[in-house]
Protein backbone atom coordinates (compact mmCIF):
# COMPACT_ATOMS: atom_id res chain seq x y z
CA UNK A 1 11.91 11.03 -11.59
CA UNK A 2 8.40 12.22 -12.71
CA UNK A 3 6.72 11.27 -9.62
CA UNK A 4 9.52 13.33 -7.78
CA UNK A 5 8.99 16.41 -10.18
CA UNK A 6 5.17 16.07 -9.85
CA UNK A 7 5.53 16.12 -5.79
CA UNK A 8 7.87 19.00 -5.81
CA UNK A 9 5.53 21.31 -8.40
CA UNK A 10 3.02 20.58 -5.48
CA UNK A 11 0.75 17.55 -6.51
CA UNK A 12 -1.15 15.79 -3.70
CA UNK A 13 0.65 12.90 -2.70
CA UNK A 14 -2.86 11.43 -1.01
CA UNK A 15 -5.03 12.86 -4.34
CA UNK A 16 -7.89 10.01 -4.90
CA UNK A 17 -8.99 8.49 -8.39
CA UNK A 18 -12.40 8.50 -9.48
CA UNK A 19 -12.42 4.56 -7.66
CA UNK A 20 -10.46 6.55 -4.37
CA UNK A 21 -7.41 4.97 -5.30
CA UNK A 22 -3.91 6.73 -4.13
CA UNK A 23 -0.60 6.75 -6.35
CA UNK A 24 0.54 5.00 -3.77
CA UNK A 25 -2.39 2.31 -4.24
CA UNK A 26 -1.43 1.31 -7.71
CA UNK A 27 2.27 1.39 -6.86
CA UNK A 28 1.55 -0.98 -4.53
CA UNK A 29 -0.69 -3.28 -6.66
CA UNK A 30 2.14 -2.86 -9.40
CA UNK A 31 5.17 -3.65 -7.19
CA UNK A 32 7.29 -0.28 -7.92
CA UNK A 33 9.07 -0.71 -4.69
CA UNK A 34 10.74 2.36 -5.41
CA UNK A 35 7.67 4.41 -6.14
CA UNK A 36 6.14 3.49 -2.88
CA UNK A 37 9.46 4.76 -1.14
CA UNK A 38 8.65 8.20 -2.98
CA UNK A 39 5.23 8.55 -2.05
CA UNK A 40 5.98 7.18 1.85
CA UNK A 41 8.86 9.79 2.12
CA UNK A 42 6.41 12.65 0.97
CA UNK A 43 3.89 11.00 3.65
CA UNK A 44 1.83 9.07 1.20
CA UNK A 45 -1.38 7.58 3.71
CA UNK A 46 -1.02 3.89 3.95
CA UNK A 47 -4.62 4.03 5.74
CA UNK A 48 -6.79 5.20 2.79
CA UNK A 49 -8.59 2.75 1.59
CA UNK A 50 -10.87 2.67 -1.81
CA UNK A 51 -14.18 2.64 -2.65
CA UNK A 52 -14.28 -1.21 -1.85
CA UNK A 53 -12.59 -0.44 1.47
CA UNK A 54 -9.18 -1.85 0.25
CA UNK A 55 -5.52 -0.21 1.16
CA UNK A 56 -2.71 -0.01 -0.25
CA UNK A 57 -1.39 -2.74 1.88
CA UNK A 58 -4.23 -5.17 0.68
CA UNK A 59 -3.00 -4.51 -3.08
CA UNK A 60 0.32 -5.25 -2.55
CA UNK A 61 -0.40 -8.65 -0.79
CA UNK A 62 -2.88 -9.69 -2.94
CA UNK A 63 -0.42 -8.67 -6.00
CA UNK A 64 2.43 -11.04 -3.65
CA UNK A 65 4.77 -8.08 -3.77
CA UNK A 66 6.10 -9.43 -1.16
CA UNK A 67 9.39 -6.78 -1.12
CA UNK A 68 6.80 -4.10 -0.70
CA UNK A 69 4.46 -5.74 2.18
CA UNK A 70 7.81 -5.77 3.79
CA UNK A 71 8.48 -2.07 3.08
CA UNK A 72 5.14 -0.65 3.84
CA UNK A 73 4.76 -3.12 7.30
CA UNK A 74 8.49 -1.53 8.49
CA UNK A 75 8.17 2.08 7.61
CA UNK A 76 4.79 2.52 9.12
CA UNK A 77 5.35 -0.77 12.11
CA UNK A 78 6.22 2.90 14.84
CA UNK A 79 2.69 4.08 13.40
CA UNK A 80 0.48 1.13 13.85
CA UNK A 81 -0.44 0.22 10.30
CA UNK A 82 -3.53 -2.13 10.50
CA UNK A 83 -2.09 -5.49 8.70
CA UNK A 84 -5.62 -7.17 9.73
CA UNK A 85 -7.98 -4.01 8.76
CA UNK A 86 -10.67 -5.58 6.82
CA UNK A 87 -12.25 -4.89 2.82
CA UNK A 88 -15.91 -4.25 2.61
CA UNK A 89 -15.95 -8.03 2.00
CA UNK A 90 -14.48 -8.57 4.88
CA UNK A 91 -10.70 -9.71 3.86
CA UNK A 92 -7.14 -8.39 5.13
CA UNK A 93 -4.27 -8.15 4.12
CA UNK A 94 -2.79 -10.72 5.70
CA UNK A 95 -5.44 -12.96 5.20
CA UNK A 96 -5.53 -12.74 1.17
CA UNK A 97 -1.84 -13.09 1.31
CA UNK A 98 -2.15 -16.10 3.72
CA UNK A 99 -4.86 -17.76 1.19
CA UNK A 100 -2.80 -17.16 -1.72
CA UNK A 101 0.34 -18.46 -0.16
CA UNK A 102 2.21 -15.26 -0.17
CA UNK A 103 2.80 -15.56 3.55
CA UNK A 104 6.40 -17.43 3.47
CA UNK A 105 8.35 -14.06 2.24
CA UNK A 106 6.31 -11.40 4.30
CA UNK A 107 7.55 -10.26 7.13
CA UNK A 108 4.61 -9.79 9.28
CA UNK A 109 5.97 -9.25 12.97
């Protein structure tokens, strides 16, 4: 793929936008499950979080990509991945997904 191609010629995997948003981010927000699995394999940081304090966690569960919540909560459960961190508002994750009744297909534990 592109992304793959662009990795391998040496592009930062963790690189921040303008907003600090990661590839891995938007991926998230746009539920490319298999863009995320890219970016985790070339140790993508689910921790950074954006100029409004959000992760890439927090996009996919207020997005209700619910395959990739699942993904990112697995792959990253053996490295303590903060599923309650909070925005500069103060949200999670889990507690957008909660209020906008994404909770039922998430996999949380």
């Amino acid at each position: 793929t592109k992304l793959e191609l662009l990795l391998q010629r040496g592009a930062s995997v963790n690189c921040q936008d303008g907003n600090g948003r990661t590839a891995l981010s938007h991926a998230c927000e746009k539920g490319y499950l298999d863009a995320v699995k890219i970016l985790v394999r070339n140790n993508a940081d689910p921790e950074i979080v954006d100029c409004w304090g959000n992760t890439a966690l927090m996009y996919a569960a207020v997005a209700g990509h619910a395959d990739v919540v699942e993904f990112l909560v697995r792959a990253f459960k053996r490295l303590g991945l903060q599923i309650d961190r909070q925005n500069k508002v103060g949200n999670s994750a889990i507690e957008v997904a909660k209020f906008l009744g994404h909770t039922e297909s998430f996999s949380w534990n």
